[in-house]
N, C-alpha and C. Protein backbone atom coordinates (compact mmCIF):
# COMPACT_ATOMS: atom_id res chain seq x y z
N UNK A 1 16.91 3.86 17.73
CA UNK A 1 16.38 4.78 16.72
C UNK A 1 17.13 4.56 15.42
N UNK A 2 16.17 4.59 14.48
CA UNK A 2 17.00 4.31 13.24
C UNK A 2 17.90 5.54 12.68
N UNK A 3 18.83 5.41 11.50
CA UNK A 3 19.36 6.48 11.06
C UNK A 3 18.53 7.90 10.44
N UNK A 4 17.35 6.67 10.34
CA UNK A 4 16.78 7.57 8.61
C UNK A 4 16.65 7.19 7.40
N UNK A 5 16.36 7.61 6.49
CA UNK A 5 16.25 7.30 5.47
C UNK A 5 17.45 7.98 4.60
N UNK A 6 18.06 7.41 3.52
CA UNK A 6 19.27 7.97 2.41
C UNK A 6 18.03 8.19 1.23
N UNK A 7 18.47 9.55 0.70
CA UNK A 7 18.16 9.65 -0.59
C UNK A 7 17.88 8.62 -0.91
N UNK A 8 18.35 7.90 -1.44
CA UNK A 8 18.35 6.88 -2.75
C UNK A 8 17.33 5.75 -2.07
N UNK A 9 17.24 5.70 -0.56
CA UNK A 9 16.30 4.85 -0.04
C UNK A 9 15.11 5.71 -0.32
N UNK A 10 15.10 6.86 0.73
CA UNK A 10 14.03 7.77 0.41
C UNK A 10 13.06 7.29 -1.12
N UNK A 11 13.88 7.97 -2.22
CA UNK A 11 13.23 7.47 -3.57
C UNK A 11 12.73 6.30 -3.79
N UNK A 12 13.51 5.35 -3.26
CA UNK A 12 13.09 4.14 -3.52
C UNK A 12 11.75 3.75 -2.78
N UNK A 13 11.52 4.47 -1.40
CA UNK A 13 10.53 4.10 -1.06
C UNK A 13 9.30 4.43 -1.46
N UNK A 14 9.53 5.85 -1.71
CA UNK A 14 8.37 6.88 -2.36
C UNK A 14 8.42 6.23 -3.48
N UNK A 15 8.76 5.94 -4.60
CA UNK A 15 7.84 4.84 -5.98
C UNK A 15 7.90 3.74 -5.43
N UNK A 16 7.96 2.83 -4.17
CA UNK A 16 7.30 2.07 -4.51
C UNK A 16 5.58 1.90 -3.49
N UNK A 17 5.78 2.84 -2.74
CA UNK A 17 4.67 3.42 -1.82
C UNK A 17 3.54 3.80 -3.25
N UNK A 18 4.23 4.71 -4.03
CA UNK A 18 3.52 5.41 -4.99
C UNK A 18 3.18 4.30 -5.93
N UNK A 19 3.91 3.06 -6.84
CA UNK A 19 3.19 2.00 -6.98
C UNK A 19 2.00 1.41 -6.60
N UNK A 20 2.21 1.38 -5.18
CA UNK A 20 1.37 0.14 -4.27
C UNK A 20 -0.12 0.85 -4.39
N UNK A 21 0.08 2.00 -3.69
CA UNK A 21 -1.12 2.96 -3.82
C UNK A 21 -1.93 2.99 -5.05
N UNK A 22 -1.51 3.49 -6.24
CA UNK A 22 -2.02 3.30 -7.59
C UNK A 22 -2.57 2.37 -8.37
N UNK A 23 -1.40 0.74 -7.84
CA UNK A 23 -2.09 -0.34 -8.12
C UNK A 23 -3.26 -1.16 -7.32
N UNK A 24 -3.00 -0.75 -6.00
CA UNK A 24 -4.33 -0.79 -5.22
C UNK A 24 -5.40 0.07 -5.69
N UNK A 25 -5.84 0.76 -5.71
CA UNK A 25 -6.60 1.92 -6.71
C UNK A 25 -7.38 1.45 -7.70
N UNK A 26 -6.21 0.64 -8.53
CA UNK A 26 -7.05 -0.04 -9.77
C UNK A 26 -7.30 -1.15 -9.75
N UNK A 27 -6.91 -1.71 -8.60
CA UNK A 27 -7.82 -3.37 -7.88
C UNK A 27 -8.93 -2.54 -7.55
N UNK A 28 -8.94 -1.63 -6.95
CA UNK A 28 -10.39 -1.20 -5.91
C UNK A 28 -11.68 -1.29 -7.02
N UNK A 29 -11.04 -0.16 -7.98
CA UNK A 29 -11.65 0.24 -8.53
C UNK A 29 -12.59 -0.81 -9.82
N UNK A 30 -11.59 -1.79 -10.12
CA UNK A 30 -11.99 -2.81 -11.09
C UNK A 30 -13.25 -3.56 -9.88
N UNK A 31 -12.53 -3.83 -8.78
CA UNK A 31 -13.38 -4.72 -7.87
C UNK A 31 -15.21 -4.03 -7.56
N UNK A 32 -14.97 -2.50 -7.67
CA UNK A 32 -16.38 -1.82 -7.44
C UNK A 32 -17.46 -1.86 -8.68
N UNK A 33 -16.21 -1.88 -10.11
CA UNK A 33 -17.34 -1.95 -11.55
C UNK A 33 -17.68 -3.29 -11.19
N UNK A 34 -16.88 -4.60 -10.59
CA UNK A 34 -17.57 -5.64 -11.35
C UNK A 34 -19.02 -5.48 -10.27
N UNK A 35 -18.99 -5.44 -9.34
CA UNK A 35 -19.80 -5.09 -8.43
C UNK A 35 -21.34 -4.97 -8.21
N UNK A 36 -21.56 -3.96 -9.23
CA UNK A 36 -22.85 -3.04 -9.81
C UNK A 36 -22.86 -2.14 -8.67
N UNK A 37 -24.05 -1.94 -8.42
CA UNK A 37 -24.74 -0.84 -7.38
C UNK A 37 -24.51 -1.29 -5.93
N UNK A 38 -23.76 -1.98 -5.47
CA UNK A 38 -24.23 -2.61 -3.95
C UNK A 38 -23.13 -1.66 -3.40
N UNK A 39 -23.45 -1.89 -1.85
CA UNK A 39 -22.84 -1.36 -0.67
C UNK A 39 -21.02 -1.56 -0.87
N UNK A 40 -20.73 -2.99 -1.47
CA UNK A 40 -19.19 -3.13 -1.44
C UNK A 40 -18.92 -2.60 -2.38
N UNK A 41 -19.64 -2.06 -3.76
CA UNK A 41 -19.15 -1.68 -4.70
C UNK A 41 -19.11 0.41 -4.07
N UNK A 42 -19.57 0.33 -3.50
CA UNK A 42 -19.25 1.94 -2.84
C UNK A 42 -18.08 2.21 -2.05
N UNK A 43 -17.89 0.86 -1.32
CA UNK A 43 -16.72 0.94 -0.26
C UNK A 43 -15.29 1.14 -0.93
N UNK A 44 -15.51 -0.10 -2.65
CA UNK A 44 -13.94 -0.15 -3.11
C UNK A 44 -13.93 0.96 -4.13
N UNK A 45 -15.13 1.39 -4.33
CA UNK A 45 -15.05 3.33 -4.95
C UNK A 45 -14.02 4.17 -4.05
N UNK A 46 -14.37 4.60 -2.65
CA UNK A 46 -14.25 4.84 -2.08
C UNK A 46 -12.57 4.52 -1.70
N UNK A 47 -12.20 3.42 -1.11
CA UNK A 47 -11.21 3.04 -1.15
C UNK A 47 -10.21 3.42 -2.30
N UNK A 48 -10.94 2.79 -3.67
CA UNK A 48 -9.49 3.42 -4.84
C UNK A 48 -9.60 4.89 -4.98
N UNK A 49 -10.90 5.69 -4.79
CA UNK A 49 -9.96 7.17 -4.84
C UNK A 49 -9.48 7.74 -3.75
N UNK A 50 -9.28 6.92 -2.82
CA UNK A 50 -8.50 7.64 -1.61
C UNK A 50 -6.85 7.40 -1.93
N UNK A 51 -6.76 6.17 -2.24
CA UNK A 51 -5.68 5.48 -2.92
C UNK A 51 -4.96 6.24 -4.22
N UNK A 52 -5.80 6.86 -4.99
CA UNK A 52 -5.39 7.64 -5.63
C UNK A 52 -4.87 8.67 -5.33
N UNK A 53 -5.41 9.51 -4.35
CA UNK A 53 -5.49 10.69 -3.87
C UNK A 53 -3.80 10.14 -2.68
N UNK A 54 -3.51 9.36 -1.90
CA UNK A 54 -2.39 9.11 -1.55
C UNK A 54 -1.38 9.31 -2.83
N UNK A 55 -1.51 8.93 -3.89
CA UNK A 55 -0.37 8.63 -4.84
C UNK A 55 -0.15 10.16 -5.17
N UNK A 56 -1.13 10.83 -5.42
CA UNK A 56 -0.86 12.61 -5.70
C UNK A 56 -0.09 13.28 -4.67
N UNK A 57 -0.61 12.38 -3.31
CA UNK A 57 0.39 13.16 -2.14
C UNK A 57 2.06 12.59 -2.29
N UNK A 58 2.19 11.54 -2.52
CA UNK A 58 3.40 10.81 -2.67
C UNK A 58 3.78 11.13 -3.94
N UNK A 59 3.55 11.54 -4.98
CA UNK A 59 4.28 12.29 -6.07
C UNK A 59 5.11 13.62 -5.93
N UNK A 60 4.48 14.27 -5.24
CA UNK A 60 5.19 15.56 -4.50
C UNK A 60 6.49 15.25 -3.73
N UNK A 61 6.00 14.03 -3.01
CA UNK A 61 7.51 13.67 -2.15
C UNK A 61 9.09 13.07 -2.98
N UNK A 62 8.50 12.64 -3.89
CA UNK A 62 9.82 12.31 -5.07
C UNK A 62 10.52 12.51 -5.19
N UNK A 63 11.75 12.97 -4.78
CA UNK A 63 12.96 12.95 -4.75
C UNK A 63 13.19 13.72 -6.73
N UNK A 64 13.68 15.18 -6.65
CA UNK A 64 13.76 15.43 -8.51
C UNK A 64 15.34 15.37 -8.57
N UNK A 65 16.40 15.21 -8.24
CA UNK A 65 17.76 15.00 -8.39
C UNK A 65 18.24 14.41 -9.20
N UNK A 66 18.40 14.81 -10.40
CA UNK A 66 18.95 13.92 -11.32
C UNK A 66 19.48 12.49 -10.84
N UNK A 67 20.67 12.45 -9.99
CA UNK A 67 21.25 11.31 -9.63
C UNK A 67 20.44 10.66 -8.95
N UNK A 68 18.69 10.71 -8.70
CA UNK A 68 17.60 9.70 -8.59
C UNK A 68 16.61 9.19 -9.63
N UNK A 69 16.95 9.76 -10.66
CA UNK A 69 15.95 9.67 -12.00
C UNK A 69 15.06 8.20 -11.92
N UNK A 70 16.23 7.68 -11.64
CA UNK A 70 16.11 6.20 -11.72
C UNK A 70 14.37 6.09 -11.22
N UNK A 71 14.67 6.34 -10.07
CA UNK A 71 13.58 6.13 -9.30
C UNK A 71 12.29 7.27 -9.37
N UNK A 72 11.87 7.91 -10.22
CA UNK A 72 10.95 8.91 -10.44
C UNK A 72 9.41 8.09 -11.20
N UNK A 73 9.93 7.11 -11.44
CA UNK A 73 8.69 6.83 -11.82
C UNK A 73 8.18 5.45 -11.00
N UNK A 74 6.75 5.63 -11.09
CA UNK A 74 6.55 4.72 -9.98
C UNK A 74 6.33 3.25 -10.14
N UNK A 75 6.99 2.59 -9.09
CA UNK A 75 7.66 1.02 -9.62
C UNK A 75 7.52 0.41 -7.96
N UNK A 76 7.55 -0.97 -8.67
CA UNK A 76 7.23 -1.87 -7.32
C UNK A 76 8.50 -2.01 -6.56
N UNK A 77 8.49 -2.09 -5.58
CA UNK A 77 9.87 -2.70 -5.18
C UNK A 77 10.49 -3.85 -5.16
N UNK A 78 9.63 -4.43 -6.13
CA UNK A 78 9.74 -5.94 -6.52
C UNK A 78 9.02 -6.61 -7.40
N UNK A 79 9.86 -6.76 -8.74
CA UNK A 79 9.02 -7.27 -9.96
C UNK A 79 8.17 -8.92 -9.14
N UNK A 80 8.40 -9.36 -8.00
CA UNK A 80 7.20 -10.69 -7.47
C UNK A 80 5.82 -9.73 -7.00
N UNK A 81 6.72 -8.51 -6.68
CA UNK A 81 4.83 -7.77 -5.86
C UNK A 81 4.07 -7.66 -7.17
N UNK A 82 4.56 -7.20 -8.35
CA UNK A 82 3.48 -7.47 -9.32
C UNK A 82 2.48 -8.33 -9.51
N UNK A 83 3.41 -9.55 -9.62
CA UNK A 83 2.80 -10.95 -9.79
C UNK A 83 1.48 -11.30 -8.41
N UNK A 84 2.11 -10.83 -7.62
CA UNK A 84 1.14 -10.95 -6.23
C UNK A 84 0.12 -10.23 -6.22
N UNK A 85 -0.05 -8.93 -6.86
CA UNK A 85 -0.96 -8.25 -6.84
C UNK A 85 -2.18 -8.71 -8.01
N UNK A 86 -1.26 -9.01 -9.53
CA UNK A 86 -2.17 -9.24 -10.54
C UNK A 86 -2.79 -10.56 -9.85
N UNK A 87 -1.99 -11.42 -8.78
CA UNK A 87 -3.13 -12.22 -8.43
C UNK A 87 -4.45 -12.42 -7.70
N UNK A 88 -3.93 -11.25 -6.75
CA UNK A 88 -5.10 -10.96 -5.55
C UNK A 88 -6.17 -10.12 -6.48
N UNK A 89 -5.74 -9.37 -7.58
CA UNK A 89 -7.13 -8.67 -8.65
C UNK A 89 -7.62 -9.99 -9.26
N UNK A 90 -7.44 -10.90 -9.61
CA UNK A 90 -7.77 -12.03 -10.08
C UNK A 90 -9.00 -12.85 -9.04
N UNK A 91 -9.17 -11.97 -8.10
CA UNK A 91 -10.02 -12.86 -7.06
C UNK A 91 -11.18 -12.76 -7.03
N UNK A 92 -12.22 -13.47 -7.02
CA UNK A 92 -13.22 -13.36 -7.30
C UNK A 92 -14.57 -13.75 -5.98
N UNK A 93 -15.31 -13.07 -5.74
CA UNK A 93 -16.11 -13.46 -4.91
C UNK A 93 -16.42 -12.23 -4.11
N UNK A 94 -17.47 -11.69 -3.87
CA UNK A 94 -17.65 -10.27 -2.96
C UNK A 94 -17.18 -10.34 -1.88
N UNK A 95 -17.47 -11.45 -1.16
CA UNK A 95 -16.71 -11.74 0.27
C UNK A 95 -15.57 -12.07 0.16
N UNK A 96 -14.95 -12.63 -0.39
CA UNK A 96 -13.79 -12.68 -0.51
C UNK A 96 -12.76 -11.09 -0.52
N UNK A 97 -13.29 -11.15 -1.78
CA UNK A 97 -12.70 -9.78 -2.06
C UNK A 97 -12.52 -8.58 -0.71
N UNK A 98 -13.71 -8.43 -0.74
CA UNK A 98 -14.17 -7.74 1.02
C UNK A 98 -13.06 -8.17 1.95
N UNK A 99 -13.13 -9.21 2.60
CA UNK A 99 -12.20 -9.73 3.42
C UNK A 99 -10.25 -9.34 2.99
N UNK A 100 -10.49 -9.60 1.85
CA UNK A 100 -8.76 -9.54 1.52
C UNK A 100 -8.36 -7.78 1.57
N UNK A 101 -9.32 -6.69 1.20
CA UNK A 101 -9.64 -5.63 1.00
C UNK A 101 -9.09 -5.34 2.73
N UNK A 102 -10.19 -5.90 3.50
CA UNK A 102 -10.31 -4.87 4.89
C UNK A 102 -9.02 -5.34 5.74
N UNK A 103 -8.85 -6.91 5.29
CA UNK A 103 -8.29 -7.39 6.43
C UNK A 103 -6.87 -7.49 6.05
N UNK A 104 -6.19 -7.39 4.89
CA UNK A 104 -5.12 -7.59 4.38
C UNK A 104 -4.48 -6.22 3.75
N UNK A 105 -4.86 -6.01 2.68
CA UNK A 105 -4.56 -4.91 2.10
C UNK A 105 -4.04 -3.97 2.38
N UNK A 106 -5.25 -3.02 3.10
CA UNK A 106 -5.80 -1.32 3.78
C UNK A 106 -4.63 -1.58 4.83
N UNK A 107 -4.47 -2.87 6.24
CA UNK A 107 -3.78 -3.12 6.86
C UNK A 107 -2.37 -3.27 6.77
N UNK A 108 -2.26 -3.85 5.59
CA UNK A 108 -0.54 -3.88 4.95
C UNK A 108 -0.03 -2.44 4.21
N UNK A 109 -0.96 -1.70 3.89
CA UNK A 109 -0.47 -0.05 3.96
C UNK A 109 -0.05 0.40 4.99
N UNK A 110 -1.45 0.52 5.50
CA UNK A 110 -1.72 1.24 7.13
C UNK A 110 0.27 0.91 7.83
N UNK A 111 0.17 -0.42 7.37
CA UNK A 111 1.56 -0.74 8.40
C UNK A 111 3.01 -0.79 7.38
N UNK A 112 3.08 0.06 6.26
CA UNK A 112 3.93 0.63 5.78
C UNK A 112 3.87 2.40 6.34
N UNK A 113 2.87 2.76 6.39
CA UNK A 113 3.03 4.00 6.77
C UNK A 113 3.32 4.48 8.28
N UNK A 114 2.90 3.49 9.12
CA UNK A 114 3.22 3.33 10.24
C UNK A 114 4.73 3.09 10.61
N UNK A 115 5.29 2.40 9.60
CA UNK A 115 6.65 1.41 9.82
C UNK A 115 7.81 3.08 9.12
N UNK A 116 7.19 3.91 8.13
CA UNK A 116 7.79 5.22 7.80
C UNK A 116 7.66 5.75 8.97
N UNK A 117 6.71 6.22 9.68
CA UNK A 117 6.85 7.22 11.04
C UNK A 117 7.46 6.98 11.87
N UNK A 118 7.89 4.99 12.12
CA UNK A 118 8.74 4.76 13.27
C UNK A 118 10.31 5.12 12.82
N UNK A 119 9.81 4.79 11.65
CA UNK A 119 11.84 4.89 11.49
C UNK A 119 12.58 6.05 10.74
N UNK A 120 11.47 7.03 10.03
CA UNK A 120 11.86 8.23 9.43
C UNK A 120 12.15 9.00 11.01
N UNK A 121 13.54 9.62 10.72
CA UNK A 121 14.45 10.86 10.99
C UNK A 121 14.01 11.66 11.30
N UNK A 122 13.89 12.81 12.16
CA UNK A 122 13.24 14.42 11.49
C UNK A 122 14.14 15.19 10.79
N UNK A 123 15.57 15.32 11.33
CA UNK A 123 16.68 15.80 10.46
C UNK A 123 16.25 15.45 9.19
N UNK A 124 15.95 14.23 8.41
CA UNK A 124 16.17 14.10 7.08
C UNK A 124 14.64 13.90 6.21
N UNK A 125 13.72 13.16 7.14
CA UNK A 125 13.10 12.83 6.71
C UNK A 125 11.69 13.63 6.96
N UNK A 126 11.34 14.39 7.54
CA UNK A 126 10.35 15.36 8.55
C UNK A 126 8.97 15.31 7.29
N UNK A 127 9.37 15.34 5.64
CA UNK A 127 8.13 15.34 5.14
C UNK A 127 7.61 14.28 4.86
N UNK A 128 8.42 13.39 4.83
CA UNK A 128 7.88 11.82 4.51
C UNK A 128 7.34 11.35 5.94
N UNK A 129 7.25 11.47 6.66
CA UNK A 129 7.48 11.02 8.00
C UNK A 129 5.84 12.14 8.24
N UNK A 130 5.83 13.35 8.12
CA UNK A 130 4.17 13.97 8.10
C UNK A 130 3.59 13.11 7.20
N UNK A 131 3.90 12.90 5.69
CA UNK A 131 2.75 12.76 5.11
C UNK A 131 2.61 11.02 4.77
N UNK A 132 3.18 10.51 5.69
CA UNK A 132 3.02 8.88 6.28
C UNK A 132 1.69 8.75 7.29
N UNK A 133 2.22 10.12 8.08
CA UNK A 133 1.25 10.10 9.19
C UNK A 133 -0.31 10.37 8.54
N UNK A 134 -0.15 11.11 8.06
CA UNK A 134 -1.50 12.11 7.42
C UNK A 134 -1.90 10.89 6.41
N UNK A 135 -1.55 10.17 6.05
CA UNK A 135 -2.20 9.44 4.58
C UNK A 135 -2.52 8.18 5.69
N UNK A 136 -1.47 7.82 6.51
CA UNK A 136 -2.49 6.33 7.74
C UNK A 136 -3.62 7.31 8.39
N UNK A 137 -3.87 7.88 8.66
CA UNK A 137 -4.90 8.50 9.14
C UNK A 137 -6.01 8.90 8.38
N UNK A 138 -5.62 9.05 7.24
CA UNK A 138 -6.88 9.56 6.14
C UNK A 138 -7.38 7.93 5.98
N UNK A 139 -6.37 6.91 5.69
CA UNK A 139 -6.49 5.37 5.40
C UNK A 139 -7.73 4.96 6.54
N UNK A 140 -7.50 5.04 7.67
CA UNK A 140 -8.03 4.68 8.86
C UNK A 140 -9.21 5.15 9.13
N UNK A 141 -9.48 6.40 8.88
CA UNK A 141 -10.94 7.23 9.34
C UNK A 141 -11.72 6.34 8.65
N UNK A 142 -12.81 6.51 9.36
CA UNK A 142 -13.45 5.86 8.84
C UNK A 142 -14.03 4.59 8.07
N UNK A 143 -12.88 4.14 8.84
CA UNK A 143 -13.31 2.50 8.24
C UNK A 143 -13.31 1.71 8.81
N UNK A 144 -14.41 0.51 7.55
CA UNK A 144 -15.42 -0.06 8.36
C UNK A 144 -14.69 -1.21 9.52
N UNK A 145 -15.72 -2.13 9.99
CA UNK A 145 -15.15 -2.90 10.51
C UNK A 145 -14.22 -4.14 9.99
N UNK A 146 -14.17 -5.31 10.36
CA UNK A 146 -14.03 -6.37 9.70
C UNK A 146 -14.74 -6.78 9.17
N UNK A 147 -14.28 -7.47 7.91
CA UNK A 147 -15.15 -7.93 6.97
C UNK A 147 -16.47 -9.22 7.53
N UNK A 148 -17.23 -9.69 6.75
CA UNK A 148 -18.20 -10.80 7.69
C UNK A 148 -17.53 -11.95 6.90
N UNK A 149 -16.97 -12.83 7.79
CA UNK A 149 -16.22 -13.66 7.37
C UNK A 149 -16.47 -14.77 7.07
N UNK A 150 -16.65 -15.45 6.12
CA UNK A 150 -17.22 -16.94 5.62
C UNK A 150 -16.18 -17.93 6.19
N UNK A 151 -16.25 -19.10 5.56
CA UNK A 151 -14.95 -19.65 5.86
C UNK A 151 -13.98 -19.77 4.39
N UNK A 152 -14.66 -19.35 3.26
CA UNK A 152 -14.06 -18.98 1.62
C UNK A 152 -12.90 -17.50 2.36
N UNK A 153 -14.07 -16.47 2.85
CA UNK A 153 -13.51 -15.06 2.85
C UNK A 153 -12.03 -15.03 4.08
N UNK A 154 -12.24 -16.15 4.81
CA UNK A 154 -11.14 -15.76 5.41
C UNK A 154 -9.69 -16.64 5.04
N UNK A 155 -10.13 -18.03 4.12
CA UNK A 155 -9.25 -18.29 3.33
C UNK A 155 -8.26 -17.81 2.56
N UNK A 156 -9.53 -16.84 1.88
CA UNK A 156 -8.96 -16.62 0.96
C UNK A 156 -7.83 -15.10 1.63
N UNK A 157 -8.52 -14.24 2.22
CA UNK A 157 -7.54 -13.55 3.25
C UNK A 157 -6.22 -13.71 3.71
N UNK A 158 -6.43 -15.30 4.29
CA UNK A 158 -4.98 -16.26 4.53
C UNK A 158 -4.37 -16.43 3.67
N UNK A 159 -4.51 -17.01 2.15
CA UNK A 159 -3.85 -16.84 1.43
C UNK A 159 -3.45 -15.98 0.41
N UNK A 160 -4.00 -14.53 1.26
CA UNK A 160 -2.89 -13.62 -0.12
C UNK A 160 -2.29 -12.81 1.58
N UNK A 161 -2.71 -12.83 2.42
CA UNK A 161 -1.51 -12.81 3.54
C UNK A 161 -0.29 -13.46 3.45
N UNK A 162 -0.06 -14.67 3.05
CA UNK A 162 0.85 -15.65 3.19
C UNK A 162 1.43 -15.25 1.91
N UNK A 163 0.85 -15.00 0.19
CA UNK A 163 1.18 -14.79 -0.81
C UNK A 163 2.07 -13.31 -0.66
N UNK A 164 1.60 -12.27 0.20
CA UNK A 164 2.62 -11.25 0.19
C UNK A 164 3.53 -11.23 1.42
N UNK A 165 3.28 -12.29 1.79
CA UNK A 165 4.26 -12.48 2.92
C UNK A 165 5.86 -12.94 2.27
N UNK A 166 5.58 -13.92 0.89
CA UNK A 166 6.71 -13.97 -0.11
C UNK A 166 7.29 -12.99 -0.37
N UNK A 167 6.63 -11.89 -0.70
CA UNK A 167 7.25 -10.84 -2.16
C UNK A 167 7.23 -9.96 -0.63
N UNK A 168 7.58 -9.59 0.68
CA UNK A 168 7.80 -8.87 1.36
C UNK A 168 6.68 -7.49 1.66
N UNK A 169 5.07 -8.00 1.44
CA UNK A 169 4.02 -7.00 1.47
C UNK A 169 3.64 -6.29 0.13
N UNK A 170 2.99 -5.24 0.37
CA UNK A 170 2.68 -4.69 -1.41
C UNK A 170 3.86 -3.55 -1.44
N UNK A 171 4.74 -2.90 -0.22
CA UNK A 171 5.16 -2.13 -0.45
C UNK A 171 7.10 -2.90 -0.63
N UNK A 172 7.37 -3.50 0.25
CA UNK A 172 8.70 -3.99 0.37
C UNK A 172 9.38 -4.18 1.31
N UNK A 173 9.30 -4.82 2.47
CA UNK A 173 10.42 -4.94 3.88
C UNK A 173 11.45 -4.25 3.59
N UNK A 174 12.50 -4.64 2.95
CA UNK A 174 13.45 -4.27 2.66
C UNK A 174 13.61 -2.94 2.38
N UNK A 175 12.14 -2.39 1.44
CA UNK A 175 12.74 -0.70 1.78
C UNK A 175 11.88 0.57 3.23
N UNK A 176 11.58 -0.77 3.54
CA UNK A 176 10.85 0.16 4.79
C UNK A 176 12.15 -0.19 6.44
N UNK A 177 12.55 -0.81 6.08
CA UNK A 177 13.69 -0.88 6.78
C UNK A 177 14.98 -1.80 6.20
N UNK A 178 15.70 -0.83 5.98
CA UNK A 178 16.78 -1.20 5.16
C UNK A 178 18.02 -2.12 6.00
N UNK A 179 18.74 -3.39 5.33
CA UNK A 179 18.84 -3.97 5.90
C UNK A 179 20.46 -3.46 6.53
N UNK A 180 20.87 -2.43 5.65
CA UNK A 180 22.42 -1.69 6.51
C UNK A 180 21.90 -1.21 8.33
N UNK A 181 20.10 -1.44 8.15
CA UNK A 181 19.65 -0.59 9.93
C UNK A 181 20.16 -1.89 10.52
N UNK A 182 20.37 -3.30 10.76
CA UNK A 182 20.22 -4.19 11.26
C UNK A 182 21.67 -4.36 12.20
């Protein structure tokens, strides 16, 4: 069993959870205008205001302690996840997109919030650790299956798997389990 989370981890995780969320949001959301009217352009509607609606829940969790300021506003946990992200918005193709969306993305949350419930505390951590649970579950309802996979869409899947497999996911290895747990 892990320790828990420290303040200063705590914060750190919550902006960069609260990042990931927001900037996913505005991939979704760019990905549904270019879109027009179709079925995927409803799904990544759908998707970025849920994404949004996570970041309102994860603003509450913020840590206000002066001696966390640092961390109050929301930031990647890694100036490369930027770069990784402005690249996967850079992608172009409905299926594609689709595929990197269902099969990468939603999944590399899903398993940050999952990876908070295994290792958040209840002594310390009891609200981050609910509203991990409650936001993979809101993530999860309802969604769809796997994407229909070309051999472009699952390429391209593979390679922004492998691309955030560099920068440690959209949220951060390192702060979802800190490496003093090891």
């Amino acid at each position: 069993m892990s320790p828990g989370y420290s303040a200063v981890q705590t914060a750190q995780l919550v902006s960069a959870l609260r990042w990931a969320c927001g900037r996913l949001s505005e991939i979704f959301e760019a990905w549904a205008t270019d879109a027009g009217a179709t079925a995927f352009a409803v799904e990544m509607t759908v998707l970025s205001r849920r994404l949004a609606a996570h970041r309102d829940v994860l603003d509450g969790l913020q840590p206000d302690s002066e001696r966390l300021a640092a961390w109050r506003q929301a930031t990647p946990a890694d100036a490369s996840v930027t770069g990784a992200l402005d690249e996967i918005a850079a992608i172009r193709g409905t299926t594609e997109r689709l595929a990197v969306a269902r099969d990468v993305l939603v999944p590399q949350l899903l398993g940050a919030y999952r990876d908070i419930g295994d290792h958040a505390a209840p002594h310390c951590d009891a609200a981050l650790a609910t509203a991990a649970d409650s936001l993979s579950h809101d993530l999860d309802r309802d969604r769809p299956g796997d994407a229909a996979h070309t051999p472009e869409s699952s390429e391209a899947a593979a390679a922004v798997e492998r691309r955030l497999a560099t920068v440690g996911g959209v949220v951060g290895r390192s702060l979802l389990r800190p490496a003093a747990w090891a």
